[in-house]
C-alpha atoms as a PDB file:
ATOM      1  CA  UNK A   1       0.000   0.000   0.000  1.00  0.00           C
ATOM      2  CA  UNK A   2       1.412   3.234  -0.689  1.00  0.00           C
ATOM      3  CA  UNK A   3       2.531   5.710   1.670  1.00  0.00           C
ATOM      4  CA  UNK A   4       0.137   8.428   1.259  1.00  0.00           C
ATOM      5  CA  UNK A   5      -2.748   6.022   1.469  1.00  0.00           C
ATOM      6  CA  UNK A   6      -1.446   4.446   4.463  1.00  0.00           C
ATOM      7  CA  UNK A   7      -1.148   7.742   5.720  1.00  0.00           C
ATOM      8  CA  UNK A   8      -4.479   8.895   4.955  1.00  0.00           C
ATOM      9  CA  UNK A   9      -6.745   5.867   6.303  1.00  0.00           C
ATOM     10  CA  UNK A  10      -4.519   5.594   9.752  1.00  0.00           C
ATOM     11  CA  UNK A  11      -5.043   9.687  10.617  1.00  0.00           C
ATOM     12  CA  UNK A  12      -8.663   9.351   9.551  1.00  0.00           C
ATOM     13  CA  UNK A  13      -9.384   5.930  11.613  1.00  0.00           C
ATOM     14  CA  UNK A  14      -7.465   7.603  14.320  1.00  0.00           C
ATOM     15  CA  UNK A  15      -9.378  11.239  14.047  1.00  0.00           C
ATOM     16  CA  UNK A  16     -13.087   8.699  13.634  1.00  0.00           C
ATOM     17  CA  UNK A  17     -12.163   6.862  16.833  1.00  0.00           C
ATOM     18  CA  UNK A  18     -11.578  10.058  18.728  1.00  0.00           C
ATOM     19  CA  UNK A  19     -14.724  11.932  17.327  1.00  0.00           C
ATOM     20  CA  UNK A  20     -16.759   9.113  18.549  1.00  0.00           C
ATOM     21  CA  UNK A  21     -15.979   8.875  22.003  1.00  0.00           C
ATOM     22  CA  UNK A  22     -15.947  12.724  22.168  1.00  0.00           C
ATOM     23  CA  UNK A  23     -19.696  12.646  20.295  1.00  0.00           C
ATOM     24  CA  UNK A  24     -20.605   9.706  22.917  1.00  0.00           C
ATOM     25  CA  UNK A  25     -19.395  11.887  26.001  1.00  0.00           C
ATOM     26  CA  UNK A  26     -21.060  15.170  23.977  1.00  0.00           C
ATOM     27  CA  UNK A  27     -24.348  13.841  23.852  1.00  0.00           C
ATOM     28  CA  UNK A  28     -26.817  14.389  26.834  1.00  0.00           C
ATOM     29  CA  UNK A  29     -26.539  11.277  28.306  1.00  0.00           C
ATOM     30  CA  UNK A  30     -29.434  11.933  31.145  1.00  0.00           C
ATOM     31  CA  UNK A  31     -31.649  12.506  28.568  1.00  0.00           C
ATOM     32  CA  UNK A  32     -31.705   8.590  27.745  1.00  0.00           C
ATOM     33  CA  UNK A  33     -32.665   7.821  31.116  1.00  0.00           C
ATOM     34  CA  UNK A  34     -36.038   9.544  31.949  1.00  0.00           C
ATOM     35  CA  UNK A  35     -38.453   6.932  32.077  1.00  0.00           C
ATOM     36  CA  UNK A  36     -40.559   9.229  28.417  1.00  0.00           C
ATOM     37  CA  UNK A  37     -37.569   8.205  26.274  1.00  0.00           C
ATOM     38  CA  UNK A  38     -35.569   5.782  27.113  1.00  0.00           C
ATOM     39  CA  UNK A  39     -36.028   2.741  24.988  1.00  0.00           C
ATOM     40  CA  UNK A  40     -37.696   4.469  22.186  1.00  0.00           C
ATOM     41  CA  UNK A  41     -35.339   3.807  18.376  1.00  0.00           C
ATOM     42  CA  UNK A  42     -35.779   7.043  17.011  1.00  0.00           C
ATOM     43  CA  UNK A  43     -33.219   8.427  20.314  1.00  0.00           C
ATOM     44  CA  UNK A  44     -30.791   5.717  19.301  1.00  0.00           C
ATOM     45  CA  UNK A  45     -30.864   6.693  16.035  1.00  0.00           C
ATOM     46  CA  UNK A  46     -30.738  10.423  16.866  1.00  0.00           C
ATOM     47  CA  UNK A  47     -27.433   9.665  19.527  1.00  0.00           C
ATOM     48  CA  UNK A  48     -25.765   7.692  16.403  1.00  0.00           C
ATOM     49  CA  UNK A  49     -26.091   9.949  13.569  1.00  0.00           C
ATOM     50  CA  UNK A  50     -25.014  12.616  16.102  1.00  0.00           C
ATOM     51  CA  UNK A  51     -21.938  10.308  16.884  1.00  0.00           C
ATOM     52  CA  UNK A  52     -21.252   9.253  13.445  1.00  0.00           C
ATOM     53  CA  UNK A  53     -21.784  13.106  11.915  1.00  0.00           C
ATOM     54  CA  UNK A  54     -19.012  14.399  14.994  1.00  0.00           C
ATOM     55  CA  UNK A  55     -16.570  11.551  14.386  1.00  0.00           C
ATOM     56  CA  UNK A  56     -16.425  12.309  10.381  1.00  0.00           C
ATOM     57  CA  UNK A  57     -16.123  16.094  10.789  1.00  0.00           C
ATOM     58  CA  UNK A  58     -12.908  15.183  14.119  1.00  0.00           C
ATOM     59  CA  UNK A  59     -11.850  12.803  11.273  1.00  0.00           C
ATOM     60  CA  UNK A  60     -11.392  15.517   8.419  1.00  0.00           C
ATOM     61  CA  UNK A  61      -9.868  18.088  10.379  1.00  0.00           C
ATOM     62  CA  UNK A  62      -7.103  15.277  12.176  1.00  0.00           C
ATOM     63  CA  UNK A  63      -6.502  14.452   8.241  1.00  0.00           C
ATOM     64  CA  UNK A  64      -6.261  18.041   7.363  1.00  0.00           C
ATOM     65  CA  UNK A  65      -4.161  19.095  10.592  1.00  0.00           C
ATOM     66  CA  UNK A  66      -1.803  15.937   9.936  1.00  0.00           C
ATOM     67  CA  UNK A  67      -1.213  16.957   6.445  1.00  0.00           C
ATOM     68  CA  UNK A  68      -0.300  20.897   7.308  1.00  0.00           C
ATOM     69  CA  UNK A  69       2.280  19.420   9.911  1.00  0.00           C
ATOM     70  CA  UNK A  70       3.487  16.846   7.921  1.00  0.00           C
ATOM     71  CA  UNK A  71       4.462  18.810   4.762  1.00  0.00           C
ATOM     72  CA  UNK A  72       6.991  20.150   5.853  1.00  0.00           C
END
């Protein structure tokens, strides 16, 4: 695999995995727990496009900030 490849998926799996437990510790956890909403899908689907959409935007800008340091 080349180098720029290599270099691109490892800083964005790295930049994902950090934007998703910031997004997980982000999200209003207690809101989950009141008796109204917890268990209903359209909350867990809420708390993972809310996960997913913070990880990908952490993702890009670890890429983009790993690429201004790097070319140097």
């Amino acid at each position: 695999m080349p180098r720029l490849i290599r270099f691109m998926l490892t800083r964005l799996a790295t930049g994902f995995a950090i934007g998703c437990v910031v997004g997980f510790l982000v999200w209003p956890n207690d809101a989950l727990t009141s008796g109204a909403m917890s268990g209903r899908v359209e909350n867990y689907i809420a708390q993972g496009l809310f996960i997913y959409l913070f990880a990908s935007t952490i993702s890009m800008g670890y890429l983009a900030t790993a690429l201004l340091l790097e070319a140097e």
